[in-house]
PDB file of N, CA and C in Angstrom:
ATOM      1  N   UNK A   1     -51.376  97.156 -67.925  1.00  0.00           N
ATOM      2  CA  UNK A   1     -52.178  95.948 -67.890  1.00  0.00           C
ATOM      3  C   UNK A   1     -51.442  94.785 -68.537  1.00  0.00           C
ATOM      4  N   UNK A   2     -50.536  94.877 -69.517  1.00  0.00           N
ATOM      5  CA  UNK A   2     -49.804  93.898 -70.631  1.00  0.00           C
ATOM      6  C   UNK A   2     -49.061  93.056 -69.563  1.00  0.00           C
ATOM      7  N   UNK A   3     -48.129  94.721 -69.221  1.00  0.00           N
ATOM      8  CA  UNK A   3     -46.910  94.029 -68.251  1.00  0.00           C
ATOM      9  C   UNK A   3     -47.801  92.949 -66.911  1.00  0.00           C
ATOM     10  N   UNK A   4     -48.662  93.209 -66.031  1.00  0.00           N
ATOM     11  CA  UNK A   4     -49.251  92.684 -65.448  1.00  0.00           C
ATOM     12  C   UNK A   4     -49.467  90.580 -65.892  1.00  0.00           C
ATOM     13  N   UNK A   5     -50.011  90.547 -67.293  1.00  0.00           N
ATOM     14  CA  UNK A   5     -50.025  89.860 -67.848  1.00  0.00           C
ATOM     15  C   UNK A   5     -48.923  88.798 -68.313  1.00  0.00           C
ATOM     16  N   UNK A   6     -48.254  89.633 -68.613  1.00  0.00           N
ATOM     17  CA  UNK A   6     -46.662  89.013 -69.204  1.00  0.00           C
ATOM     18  C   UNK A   6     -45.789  88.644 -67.564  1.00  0.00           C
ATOM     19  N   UNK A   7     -46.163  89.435 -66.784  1.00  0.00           N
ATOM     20  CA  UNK A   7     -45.338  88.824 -65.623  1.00  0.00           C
ATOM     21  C   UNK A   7     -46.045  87.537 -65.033  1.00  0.00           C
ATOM     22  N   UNK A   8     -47.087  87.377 -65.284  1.00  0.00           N
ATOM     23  CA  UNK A   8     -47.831  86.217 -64.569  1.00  0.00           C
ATOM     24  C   UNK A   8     -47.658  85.336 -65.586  1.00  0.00           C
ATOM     25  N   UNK A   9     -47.785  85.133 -66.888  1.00  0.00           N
ATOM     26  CA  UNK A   9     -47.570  84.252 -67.777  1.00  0.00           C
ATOM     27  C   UNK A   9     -45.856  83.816 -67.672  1.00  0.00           C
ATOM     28  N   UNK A  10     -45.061  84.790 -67.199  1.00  0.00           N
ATOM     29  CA  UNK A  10     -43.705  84.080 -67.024  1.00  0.00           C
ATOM     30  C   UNK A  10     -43.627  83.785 -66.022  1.00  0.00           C
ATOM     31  N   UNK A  11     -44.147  83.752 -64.823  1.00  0.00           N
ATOM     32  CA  UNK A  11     -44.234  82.851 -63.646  1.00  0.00           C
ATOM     33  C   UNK A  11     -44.927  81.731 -63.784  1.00  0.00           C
ATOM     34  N   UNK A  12     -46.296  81.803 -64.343  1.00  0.00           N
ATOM     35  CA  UNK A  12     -46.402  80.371 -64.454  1.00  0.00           C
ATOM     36  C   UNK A  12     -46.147  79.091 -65.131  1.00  0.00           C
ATOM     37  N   UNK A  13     -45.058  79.740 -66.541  1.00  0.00           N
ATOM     38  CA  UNK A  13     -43.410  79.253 -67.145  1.00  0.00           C
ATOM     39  C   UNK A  13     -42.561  78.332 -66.480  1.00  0.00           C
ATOM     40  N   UNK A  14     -42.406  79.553 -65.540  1.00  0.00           N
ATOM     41  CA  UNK A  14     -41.117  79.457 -64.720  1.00  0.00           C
ATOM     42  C   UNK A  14     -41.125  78.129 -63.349  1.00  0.00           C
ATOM     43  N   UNK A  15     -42.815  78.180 -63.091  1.00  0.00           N
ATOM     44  CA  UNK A  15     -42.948  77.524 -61.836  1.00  0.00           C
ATOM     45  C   UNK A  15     -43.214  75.654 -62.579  1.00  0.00           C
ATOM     46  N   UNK A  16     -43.852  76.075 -63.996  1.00  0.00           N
ATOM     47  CA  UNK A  16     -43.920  74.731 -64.783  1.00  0.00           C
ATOM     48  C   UNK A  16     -42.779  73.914 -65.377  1.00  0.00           C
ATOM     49  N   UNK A  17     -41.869  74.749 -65.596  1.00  0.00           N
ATOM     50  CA  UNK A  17     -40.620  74.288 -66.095  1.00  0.00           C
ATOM     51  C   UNK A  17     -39.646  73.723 -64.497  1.00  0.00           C
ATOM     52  N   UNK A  18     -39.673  74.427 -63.986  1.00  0.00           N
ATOM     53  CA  UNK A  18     -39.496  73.917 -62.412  1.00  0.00           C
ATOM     54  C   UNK A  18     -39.525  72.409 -62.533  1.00  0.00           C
ATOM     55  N   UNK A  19     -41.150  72.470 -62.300  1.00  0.00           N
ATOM     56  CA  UNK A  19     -41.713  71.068 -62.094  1.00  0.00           C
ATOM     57  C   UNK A  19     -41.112  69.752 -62.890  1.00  0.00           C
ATOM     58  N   UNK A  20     -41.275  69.881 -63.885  1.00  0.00           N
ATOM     59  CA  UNK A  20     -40.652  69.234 -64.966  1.00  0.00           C
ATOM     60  C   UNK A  20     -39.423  68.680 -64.832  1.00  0.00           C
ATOM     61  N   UNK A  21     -38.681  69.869 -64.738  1.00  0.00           N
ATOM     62  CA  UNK A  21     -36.827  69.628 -64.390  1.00  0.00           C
ATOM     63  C   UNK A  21     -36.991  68.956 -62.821  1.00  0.00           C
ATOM     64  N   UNK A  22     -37.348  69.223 -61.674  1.00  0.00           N
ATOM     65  CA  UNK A  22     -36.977  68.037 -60.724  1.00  0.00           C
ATOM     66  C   UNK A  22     -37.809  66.945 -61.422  1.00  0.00           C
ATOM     67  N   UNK A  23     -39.029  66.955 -61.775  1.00  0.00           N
ATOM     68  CA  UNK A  23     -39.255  65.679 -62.281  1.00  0.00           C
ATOM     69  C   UNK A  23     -38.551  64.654 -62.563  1.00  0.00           C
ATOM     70  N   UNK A  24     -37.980  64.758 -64.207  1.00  0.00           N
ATOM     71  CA  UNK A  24     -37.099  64.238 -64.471  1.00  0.00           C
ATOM     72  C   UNK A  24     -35.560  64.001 -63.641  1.00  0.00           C
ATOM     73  N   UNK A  25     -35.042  64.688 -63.015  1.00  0.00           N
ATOM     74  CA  UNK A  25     -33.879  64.934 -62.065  1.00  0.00           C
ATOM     75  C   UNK A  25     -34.368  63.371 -61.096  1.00  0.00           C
ATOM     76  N   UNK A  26     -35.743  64.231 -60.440  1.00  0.00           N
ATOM     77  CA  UNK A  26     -36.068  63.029 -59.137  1.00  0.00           C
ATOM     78  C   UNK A  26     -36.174  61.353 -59.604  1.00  0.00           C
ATOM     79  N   UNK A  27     -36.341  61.336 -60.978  1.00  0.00           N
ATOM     80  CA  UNK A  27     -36.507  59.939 -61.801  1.00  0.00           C
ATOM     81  C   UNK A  27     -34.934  59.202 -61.408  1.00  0.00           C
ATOM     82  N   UNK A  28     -34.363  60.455 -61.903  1.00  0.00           N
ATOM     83  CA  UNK A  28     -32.820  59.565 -62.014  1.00  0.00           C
ATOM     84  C   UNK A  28     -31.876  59.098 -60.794  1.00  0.00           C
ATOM     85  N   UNK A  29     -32.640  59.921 -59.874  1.00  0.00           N
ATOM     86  CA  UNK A  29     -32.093  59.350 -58.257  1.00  0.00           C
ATOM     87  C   UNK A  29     -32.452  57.879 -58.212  1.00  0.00           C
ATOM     88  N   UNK A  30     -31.663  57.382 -57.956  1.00  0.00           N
ATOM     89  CA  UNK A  30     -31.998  56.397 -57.220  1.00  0.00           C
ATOM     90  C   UNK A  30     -31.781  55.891 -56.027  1.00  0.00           C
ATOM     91  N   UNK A  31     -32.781  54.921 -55.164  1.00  0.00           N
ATOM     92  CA  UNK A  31     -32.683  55.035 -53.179  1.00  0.00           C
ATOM     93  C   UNK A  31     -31.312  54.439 -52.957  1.00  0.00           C
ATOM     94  N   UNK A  32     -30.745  53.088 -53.890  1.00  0.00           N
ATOM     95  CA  UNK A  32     -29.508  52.301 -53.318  1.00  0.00           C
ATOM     96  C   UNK A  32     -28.772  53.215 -54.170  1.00  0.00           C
ATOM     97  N   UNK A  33     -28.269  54.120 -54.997  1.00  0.00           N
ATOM     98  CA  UNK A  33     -26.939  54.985 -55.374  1.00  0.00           C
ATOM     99  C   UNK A  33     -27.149  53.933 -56.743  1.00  0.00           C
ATOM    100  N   UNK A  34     -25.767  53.825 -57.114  1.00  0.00           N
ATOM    101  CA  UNK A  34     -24.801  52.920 -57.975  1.00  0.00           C
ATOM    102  C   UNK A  34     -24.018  52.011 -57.721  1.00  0.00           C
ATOM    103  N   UNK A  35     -24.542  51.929 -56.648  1.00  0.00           N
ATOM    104  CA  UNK A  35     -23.283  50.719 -55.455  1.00  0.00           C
ATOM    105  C   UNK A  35     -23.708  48.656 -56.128  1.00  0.00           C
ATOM    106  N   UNK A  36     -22.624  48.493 -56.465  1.00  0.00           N
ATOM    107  CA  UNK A  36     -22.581  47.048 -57.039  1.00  0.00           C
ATOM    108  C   UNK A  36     -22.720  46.124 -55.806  1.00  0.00           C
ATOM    109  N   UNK A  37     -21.998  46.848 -54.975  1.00  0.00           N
ATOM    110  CA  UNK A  37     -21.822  46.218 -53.676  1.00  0.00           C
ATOM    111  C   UNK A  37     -22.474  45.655 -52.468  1.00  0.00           C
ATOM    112  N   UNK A  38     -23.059  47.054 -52.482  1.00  0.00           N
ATOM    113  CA  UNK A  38     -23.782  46.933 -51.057  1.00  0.00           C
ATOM    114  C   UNK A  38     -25.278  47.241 -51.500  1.00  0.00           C
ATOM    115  N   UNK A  39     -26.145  47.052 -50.318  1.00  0.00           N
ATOM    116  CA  UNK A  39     -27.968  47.847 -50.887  1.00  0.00           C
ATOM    117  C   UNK A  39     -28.644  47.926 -49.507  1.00  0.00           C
ATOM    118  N   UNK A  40     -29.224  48.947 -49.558  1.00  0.00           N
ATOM    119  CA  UNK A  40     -29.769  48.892 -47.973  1.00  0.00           C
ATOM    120  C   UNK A  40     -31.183  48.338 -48.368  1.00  0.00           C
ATOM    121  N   UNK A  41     -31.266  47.352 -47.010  1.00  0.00           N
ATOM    122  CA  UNK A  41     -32.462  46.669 -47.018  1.00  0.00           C
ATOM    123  C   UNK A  41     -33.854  47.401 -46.426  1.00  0.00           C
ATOM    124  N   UNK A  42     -33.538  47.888 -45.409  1.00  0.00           N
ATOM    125  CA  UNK A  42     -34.636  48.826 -44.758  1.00  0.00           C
ATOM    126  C   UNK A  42     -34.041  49.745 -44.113  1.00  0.00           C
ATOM    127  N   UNK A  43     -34.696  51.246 -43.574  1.00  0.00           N
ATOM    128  CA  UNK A  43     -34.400  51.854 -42.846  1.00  0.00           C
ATOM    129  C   UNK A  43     -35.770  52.050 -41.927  1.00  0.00           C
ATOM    130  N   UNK A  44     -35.349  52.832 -40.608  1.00  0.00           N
ATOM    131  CA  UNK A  44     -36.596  52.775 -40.133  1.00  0.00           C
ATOM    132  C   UNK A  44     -36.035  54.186 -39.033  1.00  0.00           C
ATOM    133  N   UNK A  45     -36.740  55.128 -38.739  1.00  0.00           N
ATOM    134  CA  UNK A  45     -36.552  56.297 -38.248  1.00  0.00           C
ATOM    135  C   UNK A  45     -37.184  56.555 -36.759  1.00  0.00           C
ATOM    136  N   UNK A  46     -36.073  56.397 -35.936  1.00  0.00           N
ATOM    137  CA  UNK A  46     -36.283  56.087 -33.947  1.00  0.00           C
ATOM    138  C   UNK A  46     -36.246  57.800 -34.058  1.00  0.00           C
ATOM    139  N   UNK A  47     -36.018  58.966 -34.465  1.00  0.00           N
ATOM    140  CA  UNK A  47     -36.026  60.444 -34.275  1.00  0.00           C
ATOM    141  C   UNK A  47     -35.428  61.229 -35.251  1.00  0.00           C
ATOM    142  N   UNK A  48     -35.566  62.303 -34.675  1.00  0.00           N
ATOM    143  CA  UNK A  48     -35.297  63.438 -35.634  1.00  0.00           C
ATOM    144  C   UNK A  48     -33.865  63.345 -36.071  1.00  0.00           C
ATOM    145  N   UNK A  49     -33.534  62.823 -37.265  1.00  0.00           N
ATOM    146  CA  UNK A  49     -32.180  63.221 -37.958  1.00  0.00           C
ATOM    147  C   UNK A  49     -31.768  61.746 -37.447  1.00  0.00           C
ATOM    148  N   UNK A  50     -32.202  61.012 -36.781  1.00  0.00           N
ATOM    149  CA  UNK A  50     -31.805  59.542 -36.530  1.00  0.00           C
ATOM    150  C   UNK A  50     -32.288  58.616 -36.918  1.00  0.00           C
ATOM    151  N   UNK A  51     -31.730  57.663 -37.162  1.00  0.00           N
ATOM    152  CA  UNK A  51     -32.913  55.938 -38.058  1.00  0.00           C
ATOM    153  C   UNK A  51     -31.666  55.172 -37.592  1.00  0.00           C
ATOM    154  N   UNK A  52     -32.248  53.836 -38.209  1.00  0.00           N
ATOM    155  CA  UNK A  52     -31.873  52.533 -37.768  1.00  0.00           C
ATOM    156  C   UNK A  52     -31.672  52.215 -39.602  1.00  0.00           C
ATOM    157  N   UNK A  53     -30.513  50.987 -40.067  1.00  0.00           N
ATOM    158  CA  UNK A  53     -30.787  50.578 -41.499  1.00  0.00           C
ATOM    159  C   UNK A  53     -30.215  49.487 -41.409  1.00  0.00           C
ATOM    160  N   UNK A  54     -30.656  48.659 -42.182  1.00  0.00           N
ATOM    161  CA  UNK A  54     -30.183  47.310 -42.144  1.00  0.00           C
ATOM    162  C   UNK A  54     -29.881  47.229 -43.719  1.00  0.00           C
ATOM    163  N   UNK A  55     -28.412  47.083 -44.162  1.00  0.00           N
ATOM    164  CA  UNK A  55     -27.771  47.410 -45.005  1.00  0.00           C
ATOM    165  C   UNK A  55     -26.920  45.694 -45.838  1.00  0.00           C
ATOM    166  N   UNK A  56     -26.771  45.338 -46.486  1.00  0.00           N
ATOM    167  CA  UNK A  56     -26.553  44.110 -46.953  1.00  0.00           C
ATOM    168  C   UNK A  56     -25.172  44.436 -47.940  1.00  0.00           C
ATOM    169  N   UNK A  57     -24.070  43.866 -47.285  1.00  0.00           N
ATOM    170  CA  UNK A  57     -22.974  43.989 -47.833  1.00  0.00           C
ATOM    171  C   UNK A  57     -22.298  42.557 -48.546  1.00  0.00           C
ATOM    172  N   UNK A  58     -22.504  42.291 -49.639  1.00  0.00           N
ATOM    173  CA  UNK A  58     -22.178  40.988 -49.957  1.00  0.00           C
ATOM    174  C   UNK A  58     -23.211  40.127 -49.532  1.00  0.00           C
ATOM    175  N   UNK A  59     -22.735  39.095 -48.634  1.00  0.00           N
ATOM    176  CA  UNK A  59     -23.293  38.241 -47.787  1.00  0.00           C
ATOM    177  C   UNK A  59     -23.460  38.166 -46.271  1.00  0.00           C
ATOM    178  N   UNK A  60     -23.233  39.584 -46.207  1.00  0.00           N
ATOM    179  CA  UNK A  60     -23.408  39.799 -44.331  1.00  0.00           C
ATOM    180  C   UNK A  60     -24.622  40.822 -44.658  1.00  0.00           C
ATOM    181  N   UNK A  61     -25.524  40.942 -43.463  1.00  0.00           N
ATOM    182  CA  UNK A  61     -26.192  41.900 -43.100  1.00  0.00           C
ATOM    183  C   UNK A  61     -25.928  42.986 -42.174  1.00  0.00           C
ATOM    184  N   UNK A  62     -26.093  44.035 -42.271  1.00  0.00           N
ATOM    185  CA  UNK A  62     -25.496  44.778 -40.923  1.00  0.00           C
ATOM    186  C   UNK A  62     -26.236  45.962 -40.227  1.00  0.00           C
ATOM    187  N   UNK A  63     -26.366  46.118 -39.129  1.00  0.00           N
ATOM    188  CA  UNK A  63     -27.326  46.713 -38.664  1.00  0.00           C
ATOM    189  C   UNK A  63     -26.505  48.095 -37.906  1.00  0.00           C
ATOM    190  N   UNK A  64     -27.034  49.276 -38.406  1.00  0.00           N
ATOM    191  CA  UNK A  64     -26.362  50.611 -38.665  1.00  0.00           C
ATOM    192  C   UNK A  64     -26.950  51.874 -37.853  1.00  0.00           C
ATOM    193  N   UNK A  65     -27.098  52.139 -36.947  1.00  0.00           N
ATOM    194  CA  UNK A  65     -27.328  53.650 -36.594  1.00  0.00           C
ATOM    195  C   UNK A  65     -26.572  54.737 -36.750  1.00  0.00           C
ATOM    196  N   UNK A  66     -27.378  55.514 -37.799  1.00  0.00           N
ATOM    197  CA  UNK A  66     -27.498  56.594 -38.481  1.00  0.00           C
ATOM    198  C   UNK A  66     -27.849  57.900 -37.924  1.00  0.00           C
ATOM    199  N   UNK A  67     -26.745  58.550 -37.642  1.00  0.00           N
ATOM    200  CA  UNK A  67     -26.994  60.157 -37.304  1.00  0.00           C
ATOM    201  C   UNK A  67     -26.360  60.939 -38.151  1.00  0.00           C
ATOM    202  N   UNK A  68     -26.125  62.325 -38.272  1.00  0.00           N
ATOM    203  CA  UNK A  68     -25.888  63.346 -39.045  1.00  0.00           C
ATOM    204  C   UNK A  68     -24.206  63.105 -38.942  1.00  0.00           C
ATOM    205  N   UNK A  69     -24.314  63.177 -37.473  1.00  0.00           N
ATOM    206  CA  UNK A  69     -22.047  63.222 -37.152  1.00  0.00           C
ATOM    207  C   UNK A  69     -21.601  61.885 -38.093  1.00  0.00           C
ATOM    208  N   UNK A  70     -22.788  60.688 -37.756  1.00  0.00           N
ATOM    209  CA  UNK A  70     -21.610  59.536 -37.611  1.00  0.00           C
ATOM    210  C   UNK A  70     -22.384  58.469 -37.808  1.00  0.00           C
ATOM    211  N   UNK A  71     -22.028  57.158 -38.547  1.00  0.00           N
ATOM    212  CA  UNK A  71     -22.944  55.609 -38.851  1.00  0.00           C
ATOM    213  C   UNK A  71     -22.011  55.142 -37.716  1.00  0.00           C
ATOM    214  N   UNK A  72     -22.970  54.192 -36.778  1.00  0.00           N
ATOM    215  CA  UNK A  72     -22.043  53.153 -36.116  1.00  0.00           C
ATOM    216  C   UNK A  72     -22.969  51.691 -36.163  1.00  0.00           C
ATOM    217  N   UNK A  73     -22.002  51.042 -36.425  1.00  0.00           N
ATOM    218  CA  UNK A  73     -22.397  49.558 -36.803  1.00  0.00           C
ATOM    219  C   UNK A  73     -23.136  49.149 -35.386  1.00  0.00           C
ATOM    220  N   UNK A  74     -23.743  48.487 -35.372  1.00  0.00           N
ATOM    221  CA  UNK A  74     -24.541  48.316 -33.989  1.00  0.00           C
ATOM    222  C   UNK A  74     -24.556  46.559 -34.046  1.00  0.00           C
ATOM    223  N   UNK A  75     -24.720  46.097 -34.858  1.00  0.00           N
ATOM    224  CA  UNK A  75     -24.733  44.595 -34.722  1.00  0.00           C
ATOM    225  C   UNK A  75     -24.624  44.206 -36.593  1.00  0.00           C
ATOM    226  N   UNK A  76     -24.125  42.590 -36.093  1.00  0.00           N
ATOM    227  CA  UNK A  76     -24.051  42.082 -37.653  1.00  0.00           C
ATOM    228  C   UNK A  76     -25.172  40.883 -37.336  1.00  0.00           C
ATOM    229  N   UNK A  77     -26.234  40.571 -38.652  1.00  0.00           N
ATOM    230  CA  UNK A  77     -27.143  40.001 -38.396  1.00  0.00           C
ATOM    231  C   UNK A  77     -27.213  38.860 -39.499  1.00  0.00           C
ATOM    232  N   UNK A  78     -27.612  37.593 -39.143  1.00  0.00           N
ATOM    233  CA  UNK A  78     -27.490  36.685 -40.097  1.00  0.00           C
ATOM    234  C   UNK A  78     -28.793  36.903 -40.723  1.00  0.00           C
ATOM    235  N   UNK A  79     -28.941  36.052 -42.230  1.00  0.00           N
ATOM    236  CA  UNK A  79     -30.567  35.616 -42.350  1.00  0.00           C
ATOM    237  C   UNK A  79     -31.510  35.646 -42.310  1.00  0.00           C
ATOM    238  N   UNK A  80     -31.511  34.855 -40.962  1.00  0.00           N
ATOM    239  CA  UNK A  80     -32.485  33.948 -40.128  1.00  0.00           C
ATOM    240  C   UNK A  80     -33.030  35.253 -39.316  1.00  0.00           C
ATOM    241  N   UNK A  81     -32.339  36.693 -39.055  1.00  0.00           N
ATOM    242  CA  UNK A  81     -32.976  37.328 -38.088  1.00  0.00           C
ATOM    243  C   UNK A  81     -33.814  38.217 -39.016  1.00  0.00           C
ATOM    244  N   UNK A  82     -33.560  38.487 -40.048  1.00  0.00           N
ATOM    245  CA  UNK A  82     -34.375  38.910 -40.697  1.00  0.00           C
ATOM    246  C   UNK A  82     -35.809  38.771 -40.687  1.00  0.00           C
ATOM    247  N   UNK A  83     -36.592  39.014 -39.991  1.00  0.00           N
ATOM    248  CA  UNK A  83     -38.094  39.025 -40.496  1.00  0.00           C
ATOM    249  C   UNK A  83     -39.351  39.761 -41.020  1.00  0.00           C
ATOM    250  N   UNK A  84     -39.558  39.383 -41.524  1.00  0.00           N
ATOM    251  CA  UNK A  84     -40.577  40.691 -42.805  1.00  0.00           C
ATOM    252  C   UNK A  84     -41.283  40.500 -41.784  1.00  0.00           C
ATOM    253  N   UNK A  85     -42.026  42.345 -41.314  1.00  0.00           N
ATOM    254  CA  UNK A  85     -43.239  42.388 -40.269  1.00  0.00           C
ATOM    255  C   UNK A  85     -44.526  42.277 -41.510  1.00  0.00           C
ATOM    256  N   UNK A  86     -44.125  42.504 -42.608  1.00  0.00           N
ATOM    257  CA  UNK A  86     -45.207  42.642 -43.380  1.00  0.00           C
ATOM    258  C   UNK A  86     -46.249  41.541 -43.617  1.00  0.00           C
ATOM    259  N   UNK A  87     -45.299  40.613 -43.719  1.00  0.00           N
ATOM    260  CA  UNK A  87     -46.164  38.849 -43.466  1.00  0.00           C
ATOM    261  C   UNK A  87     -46.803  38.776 -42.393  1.00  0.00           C
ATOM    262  N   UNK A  88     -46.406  39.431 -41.094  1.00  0.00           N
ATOM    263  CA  UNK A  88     -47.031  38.774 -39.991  1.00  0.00           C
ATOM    264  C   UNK A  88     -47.842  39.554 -39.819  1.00  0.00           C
ATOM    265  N   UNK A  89     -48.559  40.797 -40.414  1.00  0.00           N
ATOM    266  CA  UNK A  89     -49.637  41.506 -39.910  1.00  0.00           C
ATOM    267  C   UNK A  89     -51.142  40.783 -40.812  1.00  0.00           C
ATOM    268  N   UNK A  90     -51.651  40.449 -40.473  1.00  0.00           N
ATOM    269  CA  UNK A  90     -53.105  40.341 -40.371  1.00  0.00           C
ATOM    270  C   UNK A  90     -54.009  41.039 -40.050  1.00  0.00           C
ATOM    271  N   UNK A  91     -55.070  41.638 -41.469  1.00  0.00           N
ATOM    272  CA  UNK A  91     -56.050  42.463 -40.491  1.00  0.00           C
ATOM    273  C   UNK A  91     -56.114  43.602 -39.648  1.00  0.00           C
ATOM    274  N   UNK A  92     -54.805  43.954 -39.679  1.00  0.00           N
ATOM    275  CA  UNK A  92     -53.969  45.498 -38.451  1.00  0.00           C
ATOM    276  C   UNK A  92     -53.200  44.169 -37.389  1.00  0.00           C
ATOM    277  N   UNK A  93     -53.458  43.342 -37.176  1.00  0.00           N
ATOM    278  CA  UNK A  93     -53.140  42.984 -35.879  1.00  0.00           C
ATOM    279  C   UNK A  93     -52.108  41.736 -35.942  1.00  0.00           C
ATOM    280  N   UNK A  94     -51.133  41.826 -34.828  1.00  0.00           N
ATOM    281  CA  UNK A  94     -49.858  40.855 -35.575  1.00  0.00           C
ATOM    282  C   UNK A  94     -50.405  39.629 -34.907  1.00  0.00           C
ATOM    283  N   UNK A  95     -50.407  38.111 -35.215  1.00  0.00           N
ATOM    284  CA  UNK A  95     -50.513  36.935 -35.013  1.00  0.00           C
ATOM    285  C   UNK A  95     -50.047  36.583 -33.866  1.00  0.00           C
ATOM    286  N   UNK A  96     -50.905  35.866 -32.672  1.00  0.00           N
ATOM    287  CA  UNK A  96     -50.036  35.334 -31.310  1.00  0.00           C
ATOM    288  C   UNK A  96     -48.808  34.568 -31.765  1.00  0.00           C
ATOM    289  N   UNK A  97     -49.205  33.303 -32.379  1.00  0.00           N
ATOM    290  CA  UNK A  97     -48.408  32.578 -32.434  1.00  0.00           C
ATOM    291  C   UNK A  97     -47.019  32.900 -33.590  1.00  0.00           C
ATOM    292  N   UNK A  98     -47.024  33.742 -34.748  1.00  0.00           N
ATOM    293  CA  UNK A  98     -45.825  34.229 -35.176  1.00  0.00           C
ATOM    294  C   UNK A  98     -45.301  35.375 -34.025  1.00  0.00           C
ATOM    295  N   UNK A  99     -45.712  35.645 -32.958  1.00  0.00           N
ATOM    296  CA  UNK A  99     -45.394  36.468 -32.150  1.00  0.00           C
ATOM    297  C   UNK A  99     -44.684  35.683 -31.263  1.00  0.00           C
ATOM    298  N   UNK A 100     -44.898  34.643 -30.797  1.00  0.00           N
ATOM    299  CA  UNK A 100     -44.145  33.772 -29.825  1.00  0.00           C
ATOM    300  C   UNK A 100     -42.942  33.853 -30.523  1.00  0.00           C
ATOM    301  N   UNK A 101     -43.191  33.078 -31.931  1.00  0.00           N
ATOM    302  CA  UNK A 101     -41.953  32.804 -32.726  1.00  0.00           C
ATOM    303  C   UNK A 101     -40.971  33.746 -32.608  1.00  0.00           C
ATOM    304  N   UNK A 102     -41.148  35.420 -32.431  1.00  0.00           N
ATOM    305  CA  UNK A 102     -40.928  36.197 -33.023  1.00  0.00           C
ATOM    306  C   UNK A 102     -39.223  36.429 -31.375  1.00  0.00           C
ATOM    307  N   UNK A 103     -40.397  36.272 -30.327  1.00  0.00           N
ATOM    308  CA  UNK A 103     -40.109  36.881 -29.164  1.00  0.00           C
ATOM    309  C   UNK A 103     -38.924  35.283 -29.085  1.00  0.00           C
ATOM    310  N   UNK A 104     -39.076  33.980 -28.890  1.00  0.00           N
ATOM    311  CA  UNK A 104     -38.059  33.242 -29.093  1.00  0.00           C
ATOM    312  C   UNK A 104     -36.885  33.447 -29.728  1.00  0.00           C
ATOM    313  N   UNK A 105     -37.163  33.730 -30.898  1.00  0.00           N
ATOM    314  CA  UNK A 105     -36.007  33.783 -32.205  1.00  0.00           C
ATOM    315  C   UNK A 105     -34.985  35.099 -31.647  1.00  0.00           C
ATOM    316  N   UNK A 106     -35.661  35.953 -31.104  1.00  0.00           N
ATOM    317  CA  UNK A 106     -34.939  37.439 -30.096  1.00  0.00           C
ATOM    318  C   UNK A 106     -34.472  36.536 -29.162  1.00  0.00           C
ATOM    319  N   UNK A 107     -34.844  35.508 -27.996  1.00  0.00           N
ATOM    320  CA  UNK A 107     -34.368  35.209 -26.956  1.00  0.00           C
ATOM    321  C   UNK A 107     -32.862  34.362 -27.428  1.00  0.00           C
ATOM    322  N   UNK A 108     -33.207  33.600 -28.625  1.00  0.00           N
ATOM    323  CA  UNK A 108     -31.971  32.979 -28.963  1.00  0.00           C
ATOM    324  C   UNK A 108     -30.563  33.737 -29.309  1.00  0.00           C
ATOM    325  N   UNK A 109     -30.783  35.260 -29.654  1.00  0.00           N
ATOM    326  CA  UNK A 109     -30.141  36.123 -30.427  1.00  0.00           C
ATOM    327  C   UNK A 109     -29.614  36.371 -28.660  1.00  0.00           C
ATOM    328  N   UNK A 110     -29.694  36.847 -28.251  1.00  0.00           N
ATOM    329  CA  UNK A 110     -29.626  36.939 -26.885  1.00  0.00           C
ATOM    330  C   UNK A 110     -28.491  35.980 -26.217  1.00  0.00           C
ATOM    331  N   UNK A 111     -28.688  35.096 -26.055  1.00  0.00           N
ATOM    332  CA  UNK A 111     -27.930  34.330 -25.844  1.00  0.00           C
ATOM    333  C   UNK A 111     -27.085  33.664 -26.543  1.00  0.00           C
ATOM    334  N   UNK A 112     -27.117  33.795 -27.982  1.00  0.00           N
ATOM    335  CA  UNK A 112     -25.668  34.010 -28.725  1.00  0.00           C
ATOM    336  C   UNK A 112     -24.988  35.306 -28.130  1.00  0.00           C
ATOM    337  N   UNK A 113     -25.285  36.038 -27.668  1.00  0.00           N
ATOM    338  CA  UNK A 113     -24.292  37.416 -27.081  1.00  0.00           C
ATOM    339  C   UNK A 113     -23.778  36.866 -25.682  1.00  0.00           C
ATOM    340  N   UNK A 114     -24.282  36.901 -25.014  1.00  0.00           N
ATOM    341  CA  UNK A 114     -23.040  36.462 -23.633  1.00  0.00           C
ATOM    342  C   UNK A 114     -22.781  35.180 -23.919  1.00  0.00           C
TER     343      UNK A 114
END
């Protein structure tokens, strides 16, 4: 009956001390590393083991697809293309008219390419 006792009291030790140690461990991670340099601005996840990140190197922005093999730069983005969706939601629902804006400011990006 002891042993019964003593084995469950050192498991639930073992599973508390656990906790604790990533605790502290998970504190000290941090999402941007130690990088002076660079900081990723957002990521955003199109599938499994794949995302999109928009990464800020100095004074360029750069827009990155992310797979397991391989990062490939996909575009460099000024500024101005930057736009927080977070401002434009209202209520659940995104704004017509920052939506025009939204769909313009893409058409111009556009035609800086060809």
């Amino acid at each position: 009956m002891w042993n019964v006792i003593v084995t469950f009291a050192a498991v639930v030790l073992i599973i508390y001390l656990s906790y604790v140690c990533s605790k502290y461990v998970g504190r000290g991670m941090n999402r941007n590393g130690n990088s002076h340099y660079m900081r990723m601005i957002d990521r955003l996840a199109v599938g499994q083991d794949r995302s999109l990140a928009v990464v800020q190197v100095g004074e360029k922005y750069l827009l990155v697809g992310v797979t397991p093999e391989q990062v490939n730069l996909l575009k460099e983005l000024s500024e101005e293309d930057l736009i927080s969706f977070n401002s434009d939601v209202g209520n659940g629902a995104v704004k017509t008219s920052e939506f025009k804006e939204l769909m313009s400011k893409l058409g111009r990006m556009t035609k800086k390419e060809r």
